[in-house]
Protein backbone atom coordinates (compact mmCIF):
# COMPACT_ATOMS: atom_id res chain seq x y z
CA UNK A 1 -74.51 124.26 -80.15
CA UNK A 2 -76.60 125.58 -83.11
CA UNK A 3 -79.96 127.37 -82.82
CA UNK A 4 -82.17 126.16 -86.15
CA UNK A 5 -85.44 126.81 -87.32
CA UNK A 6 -88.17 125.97 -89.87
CA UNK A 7 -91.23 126.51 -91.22
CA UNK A 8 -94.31 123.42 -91.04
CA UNK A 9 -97.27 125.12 -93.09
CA UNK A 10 -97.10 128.53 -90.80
CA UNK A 11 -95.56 127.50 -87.86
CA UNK A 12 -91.67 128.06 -87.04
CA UNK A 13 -90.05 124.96 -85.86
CA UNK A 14 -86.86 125.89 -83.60
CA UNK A 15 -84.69 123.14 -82.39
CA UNK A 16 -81.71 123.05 -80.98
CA UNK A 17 -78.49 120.81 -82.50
CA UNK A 18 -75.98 119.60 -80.77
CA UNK A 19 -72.73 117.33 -80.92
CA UNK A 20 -72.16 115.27 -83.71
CA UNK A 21 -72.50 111.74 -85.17
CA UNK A 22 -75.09 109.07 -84.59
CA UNK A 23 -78.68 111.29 -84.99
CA UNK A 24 -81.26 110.94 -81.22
CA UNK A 25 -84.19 113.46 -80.95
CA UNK A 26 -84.86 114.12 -77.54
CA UNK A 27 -88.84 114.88 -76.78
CA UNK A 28 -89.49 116.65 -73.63
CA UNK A 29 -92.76 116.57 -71.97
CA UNK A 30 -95.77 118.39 -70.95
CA UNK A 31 -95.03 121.64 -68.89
CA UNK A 32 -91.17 122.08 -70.29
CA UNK A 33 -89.30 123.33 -72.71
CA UNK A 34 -86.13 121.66 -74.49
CA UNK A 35 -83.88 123.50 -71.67
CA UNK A 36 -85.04 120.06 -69.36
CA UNK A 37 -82.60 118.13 -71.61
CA UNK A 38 -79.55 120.77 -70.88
CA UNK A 39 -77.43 118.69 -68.68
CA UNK A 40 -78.22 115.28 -70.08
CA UNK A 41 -77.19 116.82 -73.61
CA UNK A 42 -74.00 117.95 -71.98
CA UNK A 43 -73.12 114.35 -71.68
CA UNK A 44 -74.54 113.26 -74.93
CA UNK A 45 -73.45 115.59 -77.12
CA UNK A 46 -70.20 114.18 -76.26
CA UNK A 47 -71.28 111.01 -78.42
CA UNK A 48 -74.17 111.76 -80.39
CA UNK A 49 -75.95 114.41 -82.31
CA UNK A 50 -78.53 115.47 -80.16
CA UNK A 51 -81.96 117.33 -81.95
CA UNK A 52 -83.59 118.73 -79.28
CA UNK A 53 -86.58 120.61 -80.57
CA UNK A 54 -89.33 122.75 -78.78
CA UNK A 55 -92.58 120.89 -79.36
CA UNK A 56 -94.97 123.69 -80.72
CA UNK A 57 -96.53 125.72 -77.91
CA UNK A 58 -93.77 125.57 -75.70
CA UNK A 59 -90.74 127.92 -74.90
CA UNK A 60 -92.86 130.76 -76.25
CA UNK A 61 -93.13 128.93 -79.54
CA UNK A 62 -96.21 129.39 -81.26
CA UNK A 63 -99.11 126.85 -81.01
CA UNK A 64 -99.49 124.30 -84.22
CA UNK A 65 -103.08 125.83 -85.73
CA UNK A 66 -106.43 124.20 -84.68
CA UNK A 67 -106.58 120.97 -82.41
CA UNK A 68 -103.48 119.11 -82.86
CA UNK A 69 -103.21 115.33 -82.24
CA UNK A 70 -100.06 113.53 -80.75
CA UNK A 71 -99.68 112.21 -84.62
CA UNK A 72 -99.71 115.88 -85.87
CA UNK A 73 -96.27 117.14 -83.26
CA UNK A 74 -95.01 113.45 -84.43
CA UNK A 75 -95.16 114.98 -87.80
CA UNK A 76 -93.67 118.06 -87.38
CA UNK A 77 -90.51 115.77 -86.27
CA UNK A 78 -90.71 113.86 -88.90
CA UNK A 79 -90.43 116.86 -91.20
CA UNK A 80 -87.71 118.32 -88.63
CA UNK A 81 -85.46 115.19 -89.51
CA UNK A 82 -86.75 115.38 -93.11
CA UNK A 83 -84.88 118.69 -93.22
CA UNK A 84 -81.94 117.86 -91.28
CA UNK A 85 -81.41 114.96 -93.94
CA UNK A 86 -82.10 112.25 -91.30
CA UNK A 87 -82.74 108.83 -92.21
CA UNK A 88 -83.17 107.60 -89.06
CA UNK A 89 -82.41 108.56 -85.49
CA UNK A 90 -82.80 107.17 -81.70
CA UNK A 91 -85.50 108.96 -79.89
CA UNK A 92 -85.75 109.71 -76.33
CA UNK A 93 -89.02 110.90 -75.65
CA UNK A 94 -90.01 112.00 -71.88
CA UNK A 95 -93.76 111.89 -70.76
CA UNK A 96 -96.13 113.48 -73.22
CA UNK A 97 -92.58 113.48 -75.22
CA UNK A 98 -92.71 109.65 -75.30
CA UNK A 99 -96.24 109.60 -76.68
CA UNK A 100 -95.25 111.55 -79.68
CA UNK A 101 -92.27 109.15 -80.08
CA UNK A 102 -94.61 106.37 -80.22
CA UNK A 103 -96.76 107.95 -82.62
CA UNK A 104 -93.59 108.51 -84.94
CA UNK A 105 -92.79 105.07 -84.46
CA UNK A 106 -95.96 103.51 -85.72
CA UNK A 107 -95.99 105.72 -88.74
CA UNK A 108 -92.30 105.63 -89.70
CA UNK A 109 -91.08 102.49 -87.84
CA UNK A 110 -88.05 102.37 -90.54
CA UNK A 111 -86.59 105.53 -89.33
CA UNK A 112 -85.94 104.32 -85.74
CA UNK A 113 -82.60 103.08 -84.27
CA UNK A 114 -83.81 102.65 -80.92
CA UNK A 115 -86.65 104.01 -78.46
CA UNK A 116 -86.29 105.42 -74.72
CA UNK A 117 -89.45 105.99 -72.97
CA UNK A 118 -88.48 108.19 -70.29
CA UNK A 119 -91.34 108.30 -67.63
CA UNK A 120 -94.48 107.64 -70.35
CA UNK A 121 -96.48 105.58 -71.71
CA UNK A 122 -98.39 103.13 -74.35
CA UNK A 123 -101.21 103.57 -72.71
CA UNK A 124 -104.52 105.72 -73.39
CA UNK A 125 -105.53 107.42 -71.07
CA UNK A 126 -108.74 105.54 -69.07
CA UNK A 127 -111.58 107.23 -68.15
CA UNK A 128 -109.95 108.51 -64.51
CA UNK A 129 -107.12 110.12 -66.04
CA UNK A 130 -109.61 111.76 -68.65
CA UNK A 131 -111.54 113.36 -66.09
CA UNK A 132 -108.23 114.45 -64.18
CA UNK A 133 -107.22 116.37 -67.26
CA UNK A 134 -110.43 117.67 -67.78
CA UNK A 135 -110.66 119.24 -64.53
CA UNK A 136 -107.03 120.78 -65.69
CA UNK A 137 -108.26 122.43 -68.82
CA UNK A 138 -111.25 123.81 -66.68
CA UNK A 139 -108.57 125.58 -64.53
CA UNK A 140 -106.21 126.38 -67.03
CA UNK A 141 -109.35 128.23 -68.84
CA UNK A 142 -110.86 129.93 -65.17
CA UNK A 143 -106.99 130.55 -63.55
CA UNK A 144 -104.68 130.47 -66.19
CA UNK A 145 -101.63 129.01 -66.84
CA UNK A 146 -99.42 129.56 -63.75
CA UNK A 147 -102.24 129.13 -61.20
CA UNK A 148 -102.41 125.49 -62.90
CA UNK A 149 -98.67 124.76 -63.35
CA UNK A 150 -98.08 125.81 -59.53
CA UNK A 151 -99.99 123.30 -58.20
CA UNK A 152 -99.17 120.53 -61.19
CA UNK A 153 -95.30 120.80 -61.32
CA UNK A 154 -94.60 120.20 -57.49
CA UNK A 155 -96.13 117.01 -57.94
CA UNK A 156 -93.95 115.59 -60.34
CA UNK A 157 -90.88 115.36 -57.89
CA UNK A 158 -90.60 112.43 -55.22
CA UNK A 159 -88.91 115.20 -52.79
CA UNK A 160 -90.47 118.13 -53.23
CA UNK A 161 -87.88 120.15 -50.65
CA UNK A 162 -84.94 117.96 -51.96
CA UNK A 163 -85.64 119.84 -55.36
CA UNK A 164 -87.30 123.28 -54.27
CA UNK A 165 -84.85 125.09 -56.31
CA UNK A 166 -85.38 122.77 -59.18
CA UNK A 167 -89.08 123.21 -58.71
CA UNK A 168 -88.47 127.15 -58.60
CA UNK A 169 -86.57 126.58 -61.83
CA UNK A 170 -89.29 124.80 -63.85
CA UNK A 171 -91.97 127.35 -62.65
CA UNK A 172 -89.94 130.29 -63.58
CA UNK A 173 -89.80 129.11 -67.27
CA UNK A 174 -93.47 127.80 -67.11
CA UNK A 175 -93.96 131.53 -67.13
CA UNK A 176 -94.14 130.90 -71.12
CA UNK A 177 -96.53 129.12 -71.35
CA UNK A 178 -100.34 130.03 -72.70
CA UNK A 179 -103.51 128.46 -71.79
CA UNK A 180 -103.72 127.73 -75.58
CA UNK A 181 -100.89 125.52 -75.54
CA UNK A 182 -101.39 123.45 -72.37
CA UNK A 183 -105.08 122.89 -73.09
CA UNK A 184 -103.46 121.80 -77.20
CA UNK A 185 -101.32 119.69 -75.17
CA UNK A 186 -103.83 118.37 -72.55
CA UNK A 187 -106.57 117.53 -75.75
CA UNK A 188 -103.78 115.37 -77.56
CA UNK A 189 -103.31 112.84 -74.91
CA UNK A 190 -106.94 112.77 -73.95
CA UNK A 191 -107.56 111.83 -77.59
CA UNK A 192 -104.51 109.60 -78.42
CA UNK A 193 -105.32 106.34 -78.98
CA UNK A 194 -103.45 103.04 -77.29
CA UNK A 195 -100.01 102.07 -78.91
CA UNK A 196 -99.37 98.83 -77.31
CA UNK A 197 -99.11 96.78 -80.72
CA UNK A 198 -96.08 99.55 -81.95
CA UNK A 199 -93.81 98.38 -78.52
CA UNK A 200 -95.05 94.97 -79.44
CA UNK A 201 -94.00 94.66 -83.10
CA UNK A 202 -91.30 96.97 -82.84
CA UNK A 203 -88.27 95.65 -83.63
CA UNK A 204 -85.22 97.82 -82.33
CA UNK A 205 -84.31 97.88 -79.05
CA UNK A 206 -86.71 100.13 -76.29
CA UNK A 207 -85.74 101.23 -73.20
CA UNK A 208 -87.74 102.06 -70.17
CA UNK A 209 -86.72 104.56 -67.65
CA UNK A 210 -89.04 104.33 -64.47
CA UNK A 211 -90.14 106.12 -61.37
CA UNK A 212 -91.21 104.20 -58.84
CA UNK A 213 -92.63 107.38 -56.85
CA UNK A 214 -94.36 108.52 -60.26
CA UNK A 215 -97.76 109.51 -59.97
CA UNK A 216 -98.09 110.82 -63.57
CA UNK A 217 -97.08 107.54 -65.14
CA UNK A 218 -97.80 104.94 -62.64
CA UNK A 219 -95.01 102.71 -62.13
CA UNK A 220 -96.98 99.38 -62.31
CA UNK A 221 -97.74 100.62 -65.97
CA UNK A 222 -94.44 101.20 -66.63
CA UNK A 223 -93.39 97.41 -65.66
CA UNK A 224 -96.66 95.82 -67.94
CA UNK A 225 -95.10 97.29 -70.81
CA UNK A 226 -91.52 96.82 -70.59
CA UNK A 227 -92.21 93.23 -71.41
CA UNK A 228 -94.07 94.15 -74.49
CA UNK A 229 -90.94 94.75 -76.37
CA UNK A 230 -88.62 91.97 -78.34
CA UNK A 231 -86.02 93.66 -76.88
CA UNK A 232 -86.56 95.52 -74.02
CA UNK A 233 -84.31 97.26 -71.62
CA UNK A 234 -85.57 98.06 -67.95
CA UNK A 235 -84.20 100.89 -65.65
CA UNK A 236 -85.71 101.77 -62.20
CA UNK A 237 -85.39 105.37 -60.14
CA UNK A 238 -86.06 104.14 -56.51
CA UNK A 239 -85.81 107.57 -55.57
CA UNK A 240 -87.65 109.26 -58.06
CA UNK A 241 -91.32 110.57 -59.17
CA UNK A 242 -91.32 111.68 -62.97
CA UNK A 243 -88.45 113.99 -63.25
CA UNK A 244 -85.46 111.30 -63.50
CA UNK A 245 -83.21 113.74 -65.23
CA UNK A 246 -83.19 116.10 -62.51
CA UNK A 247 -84.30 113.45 -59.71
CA UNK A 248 -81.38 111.08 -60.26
CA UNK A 249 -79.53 112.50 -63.19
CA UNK A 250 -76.70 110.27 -63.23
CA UNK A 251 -78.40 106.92 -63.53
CA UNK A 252 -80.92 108.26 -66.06
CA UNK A 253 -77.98 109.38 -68.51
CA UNK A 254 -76.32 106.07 -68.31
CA UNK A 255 -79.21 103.90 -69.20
CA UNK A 256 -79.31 106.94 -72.55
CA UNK A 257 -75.76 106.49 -73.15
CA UNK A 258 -77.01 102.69 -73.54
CA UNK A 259 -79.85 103.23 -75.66
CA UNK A 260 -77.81 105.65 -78.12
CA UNK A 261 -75.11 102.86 -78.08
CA UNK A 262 -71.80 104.03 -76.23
């Protein structure tokens, strides 16, 4: 495992690399760090080179300056694999990690092998969801981080005392986390715009990983889209909210051992 960083304009870019071989960048989502990917890069690694970055902001990371959009973190990865010499690459992009993938994908569509949306999303968000992360920022900006995160992360999870310690876990390195970089985060995917037409032109394979329990990414959304794609590939958690990886790890890494080919 090798520790890297970068510089994008005046912001240092640390990533993680691991294994070797075929290139997959694995996104994680709002709320996390890289360290959500640890066990399904275990397996991975094992056949692939897995880039796992820290999306600006997160895992004490400095934020990117002013008011990011979701295109703006898809270019930071694009300059990530730019410097890694990386032609193209799978991507495996979880929750707001999926919406940068599909950002990268309808800028560069040449540098993808294959996409895994992993509990996200074409979608914009409508005006419901707007108003639900609204209210967030307004508590993130009166409370703080953790008061926010402490009520947000439980929710995520189908069983919330199956995965206490998991829970426990997530809040404990939440504990990085500034209001800055949730309300950057939170003021992307209000303002990202619908990428339907990418999963519907797109021409390598895209796989969908869903929760049926999610309440983040609602699992009727998750089955309108998977039939967007020329060639789509469908996996459902019956036991799981939005946290597949931890919620039922070893069906979620099969259906990525799929989509990075082995």
């Amino acid at each position: 495992m090798q520790a890297k960083q970068f510089m994008h304009g005046e912001t240092k870019i640390v990533y993680t690399l691991r294994g070797a071989g075929k290139p997959v960048v694995l996104l994680h989502g709002f709320g996390e760090d890289d360290t959500i990917w640890d066990d399904v890069a275990k397996t991975l690694s094992a056949h692939c080179l897995c880039i796992i970055p820290k999306i600006p902001g997160s895992g004490g990371t400095n934020c990117l300056p002013g008011h990011p959009s979701i295109h703006d973190f898809a270019e930071v990865i694009h300059q990530l694999l730019r410097y890694e010499n990386i032609a193209s690459c799978t991507f495996i992009g979880h929750s707001m990690g999926g919406y940068i993938a599909l950002a990268f994908a309808q800028k560069y569509p040449e540098m993808l092998r294959a996409l895994c949306l992993f509990h996200s999303s074409a979608y914009a968000d409508d005006a419901m969801k707007v108003e639900t992360r609204q209210k967030a920022i307004q508590l993130i900006r009166e409370k703080g981080s953790m008061v926010f995160l402490k009520t947000a992360i439980p929710g995520l999870f189908h069983d919330t005392e199956k995965h206490k310690n998991d829970i426990e876990s997530l809040l404990e390195k939440a504990t990085q986390f500034t209001p800055e970089a949730l309300i950057q985060y939170y003021e992307a995917m209000i303002n990202r715009t619908d990428t339907t037409a990418v999963l519907e032109k797109i021409l390598v394979p895209v796989y969908f990983i869903l929760g049926e329990h999610d309440k983040a990414v609602p699992f009727k959304h998750g089955l309108q889209q998977s039939h967007l794609p020329k060639h789509a590939h469908l996996t459902i958690l019956r036991q799981t909210g939005h946290m597949g990886m931890i919620e039922e790890p070893e069906k979620s890494t099969r259906t990525l051992l799929e989509c990075i080919g082995e």
